[in-house]
Protein backbone atom coordinates (compact mmCIF):
# COMPACT_ATOMS: atom_id res chain seq x y z
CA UNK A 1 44.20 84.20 86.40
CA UNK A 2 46.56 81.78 87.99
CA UNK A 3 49.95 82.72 89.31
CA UNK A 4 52.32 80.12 87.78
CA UNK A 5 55.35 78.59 90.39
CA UNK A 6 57.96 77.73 87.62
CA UNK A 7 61.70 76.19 88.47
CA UNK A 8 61.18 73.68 90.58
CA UNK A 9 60.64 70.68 87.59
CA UNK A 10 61.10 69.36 84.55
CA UNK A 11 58.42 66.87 84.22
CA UNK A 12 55.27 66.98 84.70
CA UNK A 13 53.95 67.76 88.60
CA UNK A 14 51.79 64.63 89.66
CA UNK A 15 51.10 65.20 93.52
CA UNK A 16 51.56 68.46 96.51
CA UNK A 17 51.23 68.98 100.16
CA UNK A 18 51.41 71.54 102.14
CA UNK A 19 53.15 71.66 106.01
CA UNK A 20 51.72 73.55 109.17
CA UNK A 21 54.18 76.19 108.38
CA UNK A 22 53.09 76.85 105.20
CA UNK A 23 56.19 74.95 103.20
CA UNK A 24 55.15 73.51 99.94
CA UNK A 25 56.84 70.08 98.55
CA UNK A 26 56.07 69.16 95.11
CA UNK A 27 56.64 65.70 93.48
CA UNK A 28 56.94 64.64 89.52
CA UNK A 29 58.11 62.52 86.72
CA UNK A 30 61.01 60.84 86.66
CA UNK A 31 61.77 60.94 90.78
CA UNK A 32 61.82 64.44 90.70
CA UNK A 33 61.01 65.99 94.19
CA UNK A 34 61.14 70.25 94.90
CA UNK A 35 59.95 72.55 98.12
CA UNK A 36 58.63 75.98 97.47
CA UNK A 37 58.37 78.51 99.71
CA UNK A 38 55.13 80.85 100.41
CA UNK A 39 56.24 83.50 97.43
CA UNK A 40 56.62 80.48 94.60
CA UNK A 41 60.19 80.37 94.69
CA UNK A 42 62.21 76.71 94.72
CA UNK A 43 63.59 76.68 97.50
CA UNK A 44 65.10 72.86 97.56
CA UNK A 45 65.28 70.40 94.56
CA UNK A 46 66.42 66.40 94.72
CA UNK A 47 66.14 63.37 92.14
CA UNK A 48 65.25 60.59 93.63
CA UNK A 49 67.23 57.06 93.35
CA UNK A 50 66.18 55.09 90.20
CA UNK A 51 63.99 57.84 88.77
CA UNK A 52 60.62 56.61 89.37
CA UNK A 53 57.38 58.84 89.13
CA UNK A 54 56.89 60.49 92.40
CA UNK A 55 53.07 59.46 92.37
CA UNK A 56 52.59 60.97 96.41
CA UNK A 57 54.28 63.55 99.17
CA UNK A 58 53.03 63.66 102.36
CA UNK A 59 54.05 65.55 105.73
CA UNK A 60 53.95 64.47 108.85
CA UNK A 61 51.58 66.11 110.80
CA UNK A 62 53.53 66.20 113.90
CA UNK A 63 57.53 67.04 112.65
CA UNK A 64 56.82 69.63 109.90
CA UNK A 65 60.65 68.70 108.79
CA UNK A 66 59.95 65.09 107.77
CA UNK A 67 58.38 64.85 104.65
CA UNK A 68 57.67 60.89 103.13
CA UNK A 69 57.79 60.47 99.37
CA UNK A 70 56.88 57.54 97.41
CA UNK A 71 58.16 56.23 93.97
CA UNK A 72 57.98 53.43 92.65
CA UNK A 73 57.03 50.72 95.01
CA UNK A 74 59.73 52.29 97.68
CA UNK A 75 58.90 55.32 99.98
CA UNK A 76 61.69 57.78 101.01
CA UNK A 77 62.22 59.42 104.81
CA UNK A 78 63.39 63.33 103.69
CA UNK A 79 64.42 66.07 106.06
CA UNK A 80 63.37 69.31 104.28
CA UNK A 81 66.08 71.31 106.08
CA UNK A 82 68.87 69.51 104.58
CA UNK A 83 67.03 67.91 101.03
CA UNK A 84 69.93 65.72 100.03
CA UNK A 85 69.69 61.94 100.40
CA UNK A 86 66.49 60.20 101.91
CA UNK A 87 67.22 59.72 105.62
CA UNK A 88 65.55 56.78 105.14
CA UNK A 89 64.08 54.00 102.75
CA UNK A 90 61.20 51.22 102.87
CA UNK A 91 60.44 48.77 100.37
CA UNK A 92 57.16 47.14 101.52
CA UNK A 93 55.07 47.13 98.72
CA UNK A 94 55.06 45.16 95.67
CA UNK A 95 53.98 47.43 92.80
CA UNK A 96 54.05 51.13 92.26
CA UNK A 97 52.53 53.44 95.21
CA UNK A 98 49.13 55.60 94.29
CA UNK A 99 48.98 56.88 97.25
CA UNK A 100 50.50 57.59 100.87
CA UNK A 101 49.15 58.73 104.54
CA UNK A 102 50.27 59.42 107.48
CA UNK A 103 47.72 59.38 110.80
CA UNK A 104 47.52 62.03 113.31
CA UNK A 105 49.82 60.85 116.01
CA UNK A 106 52.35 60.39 113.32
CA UNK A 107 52.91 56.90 114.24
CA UNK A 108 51.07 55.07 111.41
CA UNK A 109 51.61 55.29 107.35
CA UNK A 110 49.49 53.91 105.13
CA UNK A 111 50.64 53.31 101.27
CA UNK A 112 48.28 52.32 98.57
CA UNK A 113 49.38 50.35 95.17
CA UNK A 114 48.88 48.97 92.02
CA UNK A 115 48.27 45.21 93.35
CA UNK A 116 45.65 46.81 95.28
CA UNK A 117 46.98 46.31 98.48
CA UNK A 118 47.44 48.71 101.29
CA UNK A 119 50.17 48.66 103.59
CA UNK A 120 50.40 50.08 106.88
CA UNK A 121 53.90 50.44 108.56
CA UNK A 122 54.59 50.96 112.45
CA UNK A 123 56.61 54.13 111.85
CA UNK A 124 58.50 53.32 115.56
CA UNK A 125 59.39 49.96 115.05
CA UNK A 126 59.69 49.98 110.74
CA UNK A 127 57.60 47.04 110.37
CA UNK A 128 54.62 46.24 108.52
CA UNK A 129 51.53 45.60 110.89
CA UNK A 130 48.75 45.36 108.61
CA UNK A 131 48.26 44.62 104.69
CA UNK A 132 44.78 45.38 103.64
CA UNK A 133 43.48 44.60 100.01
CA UNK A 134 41.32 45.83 97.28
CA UNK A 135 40.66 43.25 94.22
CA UNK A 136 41.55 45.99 91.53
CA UNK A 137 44.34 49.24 92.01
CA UNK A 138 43.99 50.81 95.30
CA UNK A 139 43.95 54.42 94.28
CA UNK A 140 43.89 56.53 97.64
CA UNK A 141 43.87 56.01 101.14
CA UNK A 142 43.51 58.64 103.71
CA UNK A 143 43.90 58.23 107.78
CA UNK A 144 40.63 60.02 109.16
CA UNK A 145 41.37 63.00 111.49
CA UNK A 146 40.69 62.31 115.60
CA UNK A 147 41.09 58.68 115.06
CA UNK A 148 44.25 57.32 114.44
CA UNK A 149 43.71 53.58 114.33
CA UNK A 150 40.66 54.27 111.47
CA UNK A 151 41.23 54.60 107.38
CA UNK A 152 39.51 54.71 104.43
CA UNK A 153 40.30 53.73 100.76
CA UNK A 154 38.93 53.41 97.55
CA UNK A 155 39.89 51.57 94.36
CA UNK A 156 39.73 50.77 91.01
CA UNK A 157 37.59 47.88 92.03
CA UNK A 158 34.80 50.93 92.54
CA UNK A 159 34.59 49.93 96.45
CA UNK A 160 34.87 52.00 98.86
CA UNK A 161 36.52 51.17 102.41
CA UNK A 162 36.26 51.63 105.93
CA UNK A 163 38.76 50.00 108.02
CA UNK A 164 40.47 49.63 111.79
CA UNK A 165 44.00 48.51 112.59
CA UNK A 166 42.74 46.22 115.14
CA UNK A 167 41.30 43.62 111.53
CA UNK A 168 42.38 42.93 108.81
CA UNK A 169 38.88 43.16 106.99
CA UNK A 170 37.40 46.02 106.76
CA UNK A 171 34.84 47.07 109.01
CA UNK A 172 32.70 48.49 106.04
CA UNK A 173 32.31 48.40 102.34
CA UNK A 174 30.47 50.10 99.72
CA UNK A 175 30.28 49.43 95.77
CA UNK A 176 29.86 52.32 93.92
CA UNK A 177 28.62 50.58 91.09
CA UNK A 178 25.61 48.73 93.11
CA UNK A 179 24.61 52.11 94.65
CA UNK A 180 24.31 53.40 91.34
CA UNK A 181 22.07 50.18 90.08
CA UNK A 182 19.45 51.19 93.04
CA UNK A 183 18.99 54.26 91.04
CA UNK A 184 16.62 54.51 88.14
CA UNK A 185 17.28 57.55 86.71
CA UNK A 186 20.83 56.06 86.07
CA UNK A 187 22.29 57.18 83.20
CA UNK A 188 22.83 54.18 79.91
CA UNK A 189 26.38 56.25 79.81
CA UNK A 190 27.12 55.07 83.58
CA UNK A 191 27.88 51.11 82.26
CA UNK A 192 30.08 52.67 79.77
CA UNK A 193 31.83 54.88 82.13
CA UNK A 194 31.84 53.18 85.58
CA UNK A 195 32.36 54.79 89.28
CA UNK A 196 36.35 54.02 89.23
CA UNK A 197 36.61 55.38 92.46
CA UNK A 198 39.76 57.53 92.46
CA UNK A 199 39.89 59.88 95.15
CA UNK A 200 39.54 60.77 98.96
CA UNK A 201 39.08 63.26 101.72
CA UNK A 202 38.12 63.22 105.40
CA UNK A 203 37.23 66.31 106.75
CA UNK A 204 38.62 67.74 110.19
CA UNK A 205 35.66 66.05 112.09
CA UNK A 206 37.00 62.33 111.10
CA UNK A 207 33.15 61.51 109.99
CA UNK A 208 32.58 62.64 106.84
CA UNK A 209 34.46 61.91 103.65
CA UNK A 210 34.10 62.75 100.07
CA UNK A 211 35.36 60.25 97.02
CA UNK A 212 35.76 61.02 93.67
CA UNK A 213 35.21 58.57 90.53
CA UNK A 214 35.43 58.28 87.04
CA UNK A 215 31.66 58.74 86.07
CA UNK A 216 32.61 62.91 87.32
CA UNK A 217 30.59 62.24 90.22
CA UNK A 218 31.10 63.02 93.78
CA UNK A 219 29.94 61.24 96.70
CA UNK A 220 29.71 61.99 100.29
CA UNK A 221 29.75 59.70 102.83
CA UNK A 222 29.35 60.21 107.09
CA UNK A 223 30.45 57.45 109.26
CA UNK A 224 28.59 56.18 111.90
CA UNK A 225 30.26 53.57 114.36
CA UNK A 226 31.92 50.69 112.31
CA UNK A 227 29.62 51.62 109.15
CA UNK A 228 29.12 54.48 106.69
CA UNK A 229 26.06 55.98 104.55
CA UNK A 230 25.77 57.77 101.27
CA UNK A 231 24.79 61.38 101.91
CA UNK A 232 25.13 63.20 99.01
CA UNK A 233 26.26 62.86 95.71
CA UNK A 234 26.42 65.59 92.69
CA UNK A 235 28.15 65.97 89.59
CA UNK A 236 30.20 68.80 88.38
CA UNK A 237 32.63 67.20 85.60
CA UNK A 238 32.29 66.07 82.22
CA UNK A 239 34.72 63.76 82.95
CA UNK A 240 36.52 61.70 85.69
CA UNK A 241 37.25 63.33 89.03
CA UNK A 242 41.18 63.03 90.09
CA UNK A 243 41.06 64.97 93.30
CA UNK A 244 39.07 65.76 96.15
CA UNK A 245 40.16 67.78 99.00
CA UNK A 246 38.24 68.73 102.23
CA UNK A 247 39.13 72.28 103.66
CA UNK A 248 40.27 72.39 107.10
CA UNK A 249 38.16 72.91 109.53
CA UNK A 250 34.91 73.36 107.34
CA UNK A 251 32.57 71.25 105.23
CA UNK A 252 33.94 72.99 101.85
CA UNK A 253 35.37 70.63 99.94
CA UNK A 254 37.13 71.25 96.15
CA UNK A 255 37.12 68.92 93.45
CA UNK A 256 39.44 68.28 90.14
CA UNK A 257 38.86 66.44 87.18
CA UNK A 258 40.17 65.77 83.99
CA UNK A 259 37.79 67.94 81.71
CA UNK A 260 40.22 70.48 83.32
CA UNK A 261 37.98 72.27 85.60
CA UNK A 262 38.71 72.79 89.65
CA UNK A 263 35.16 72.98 91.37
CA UNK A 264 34.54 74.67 95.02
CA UNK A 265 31.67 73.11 96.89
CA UNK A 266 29.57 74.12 100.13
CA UNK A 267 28.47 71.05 101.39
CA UNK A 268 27.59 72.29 104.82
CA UNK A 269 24.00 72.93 105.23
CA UNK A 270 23.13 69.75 102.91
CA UNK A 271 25.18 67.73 105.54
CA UNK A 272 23.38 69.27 108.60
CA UNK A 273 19.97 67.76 107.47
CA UNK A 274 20.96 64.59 108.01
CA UNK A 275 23.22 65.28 111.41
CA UNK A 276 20.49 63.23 113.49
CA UNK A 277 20.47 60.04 112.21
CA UNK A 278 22.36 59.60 108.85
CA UNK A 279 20.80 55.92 108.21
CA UNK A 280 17.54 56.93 109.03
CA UNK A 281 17.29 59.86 106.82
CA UNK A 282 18.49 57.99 104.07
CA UNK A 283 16.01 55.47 104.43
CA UNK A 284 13.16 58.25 104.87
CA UNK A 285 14.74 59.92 101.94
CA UNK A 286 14.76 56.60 99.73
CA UNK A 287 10.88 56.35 100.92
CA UNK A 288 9.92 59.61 100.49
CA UNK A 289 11.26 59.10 96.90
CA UNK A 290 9.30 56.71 95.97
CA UNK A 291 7.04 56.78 93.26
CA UNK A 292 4.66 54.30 91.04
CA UNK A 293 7.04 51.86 92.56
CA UNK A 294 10.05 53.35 91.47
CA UNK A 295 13.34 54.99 93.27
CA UNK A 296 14.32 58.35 92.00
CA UNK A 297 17.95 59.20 92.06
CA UNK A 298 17.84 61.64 95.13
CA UNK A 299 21.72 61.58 95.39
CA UNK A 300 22.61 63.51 92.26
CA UNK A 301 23.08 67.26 92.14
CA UNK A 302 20.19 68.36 90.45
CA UNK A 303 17.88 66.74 93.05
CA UNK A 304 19.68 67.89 96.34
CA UNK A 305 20.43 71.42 94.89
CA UNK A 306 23.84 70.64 95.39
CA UNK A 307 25.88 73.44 93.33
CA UNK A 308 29.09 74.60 92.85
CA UNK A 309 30.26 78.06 94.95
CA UNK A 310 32.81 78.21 92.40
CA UNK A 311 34.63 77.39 89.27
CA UNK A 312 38.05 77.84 87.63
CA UNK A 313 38.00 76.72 84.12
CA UNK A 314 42.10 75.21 84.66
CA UNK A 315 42.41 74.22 81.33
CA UNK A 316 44.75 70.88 81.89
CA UNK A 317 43.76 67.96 83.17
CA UNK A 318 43.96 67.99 87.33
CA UNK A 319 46.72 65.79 88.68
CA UNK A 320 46.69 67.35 91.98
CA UNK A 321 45.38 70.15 94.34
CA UNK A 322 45.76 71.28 97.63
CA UNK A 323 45.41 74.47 99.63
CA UNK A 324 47.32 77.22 101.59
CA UNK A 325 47.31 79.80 103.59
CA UNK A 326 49.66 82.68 101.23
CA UNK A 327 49.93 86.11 102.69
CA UNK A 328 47.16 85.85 105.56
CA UNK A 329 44.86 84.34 102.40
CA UNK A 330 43.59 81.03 101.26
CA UNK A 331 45.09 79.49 97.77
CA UNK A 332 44.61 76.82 95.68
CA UNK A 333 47.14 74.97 94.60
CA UNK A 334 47.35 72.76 91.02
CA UNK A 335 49.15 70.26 89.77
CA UNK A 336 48.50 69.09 85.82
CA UNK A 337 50.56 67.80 82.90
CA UNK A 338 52.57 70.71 82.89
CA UNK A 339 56.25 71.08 84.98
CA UNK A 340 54.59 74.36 86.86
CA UNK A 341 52.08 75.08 90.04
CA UNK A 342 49.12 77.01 89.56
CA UNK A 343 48.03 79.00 92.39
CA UNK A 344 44.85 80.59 92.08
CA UNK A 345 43.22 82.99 95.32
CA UNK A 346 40.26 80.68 97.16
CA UNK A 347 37.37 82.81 98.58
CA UNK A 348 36.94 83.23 102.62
């Protein structure tokens, strides 16, 4: 059963993160913004100017204190120890922010929108250094962990990103759609429900990252150099995946998804098979497969064993999850359609 956090909105709760000291900011409807503490009690509550959806809250890694909010197409500067007006505000997008990130060094964020552009400010010197582009709705974009000039991002334009700061074009690009056409066990279903890609996560190591799309599938990717390979790929929901979220400092990652379910996945020992050589073990994979001249899907669950260590049946559809550490034990936290946070425990 979940342990509902109650008081800290009216609307309903579209996006969470969680700071290194365990403080929890929530963001909703209507430019409604709260902090929780550990226990599940609001502990801080502001409206944001002009009421927008808060669609993303992010941290910075490196001042626990600042927390960046977006709604609309502006992003707000917030001190949590004194949550009154934004310290700060940029306008540098054009159309409502998806999504927002902040790298490692704390010196770079990243905001995703609806024009499917990506902007990337020089949090020093407030400027605008780089605008990257999708051709459909840029839904995430994440900074990847032990490199601070690297990002990825995925749209609604069902490509998926790799990019630098140093260019302006990205360094690598998949389409999940074309990966899919390789595959002849592919589903009639999968033209009528297409690989929207909607979701990222880079685990700790900075080389492997999972994406989540409409067709309920997850994919896993590992980056080598200025290029990245499909790994794995399995599906768990019925219908589209919202969230994905790598733990920290393992290869467990947890995935959301509208049909309402929030799926735990150890993804470990199918990544270590391919630690050698990634492109080459996809290629002896794809030959391997082979058969009266035809490729079988070898990415989908039921073919790499791929399974889920655990399931809670949410109910709601998944706007959001994230995880922390609550009374020396690991929780996951849920956003849906509802005004509350469900917290339910996460196994060691």
């Amino acid at each position: 059963m979940a342990v509902k956090w109650v008081g800290g909105h009216s609307s309903s709760v579209l996006c969470l993160d969680v700071n290194v000291e365990g403080l929890v900011a929530s963001g909703a409807e209507r430019g409604e913004l709260a902090l929780w503490d550990g226990s599940g009690a609001p502990i801080g509550q502001l409206q944001l100017p002009g009421a927008d959806d808060v669609a993303s809250v992010v941290f910075s890694p490196l001042c626990p204190t600042r927390l960046y909010a977006s709604h609309g197409e502006s992003i707000s500067l917030l001190d949590v120890r004194s949550l009154k007006e934004p310290v700060e505000r940029f306008h540098v997008n054009e159309e409502e922010i998806n999504c927002l990130s902040v790298n490692e060094t704390d010196k770079f964020l990243a905001a995703a929108d609806d024009s499917g552009a990506i902007k990337v400010m020089d949090l020093e010197n407030k400027k605008v250094i780089r605008s990257l582009r999708h051709s459909n709705i840029c839904s995430s974009v994440v900074f990847r962990p032990q490199r601070p000039q690297s990002l990825v991002s995925c749209g609604l334009d069902m490509q998926v990103m790799l990019w630098n700061l140093q260019k302006a074009r990205p360094l690598w690009a998949t389409n999940l759609q074309e990966c899919e056409a390789g595959d002849s066990l592919q589903s009639a279903g999968q033209f009528f429900n297409p690989p929207l890609a909607h979701c990222l996560s880079v685990a700790s190591c900075g080389n492997v990252f999972g994406c989540g799309a409409q067709d309920g599938r997850v994919r896993v990717f590992r980056v080598t150099g200025a290029r990245f390979e499909r790994e794995l790929e399995f599906q768990g929901h019925s219908l589209g995946v919202s969230q994905v979220l790598f733990l920290p400092g393992v290869y467990r990652l947890l995935s959301g998804g509208n049909d309402g379910k929030v799926l735990l996945w150890d993804v470990s020992s199918d990544l270590g098979k391919q630690q050698r050589s990634p492109v080459k073990s996809l290629q002896r994979r794809k030959a391997s497969s082979r058969k009266d001249g035809k490729l079988r899907n070898v990415a989908s669950g039921e073919h790499t064993g791929v399974l889920p260590k655990l399931t809670i049946e949410h109910g709601e559809k998944v706007n959001w999850i994230s995880c922390a550490e609550i009374k020396g034990s690991k929780r996951v936290l849920v956003a849906d359609q509802s005004s509350s946070v469900s917290v339910y425990p996460l196994p060691e």
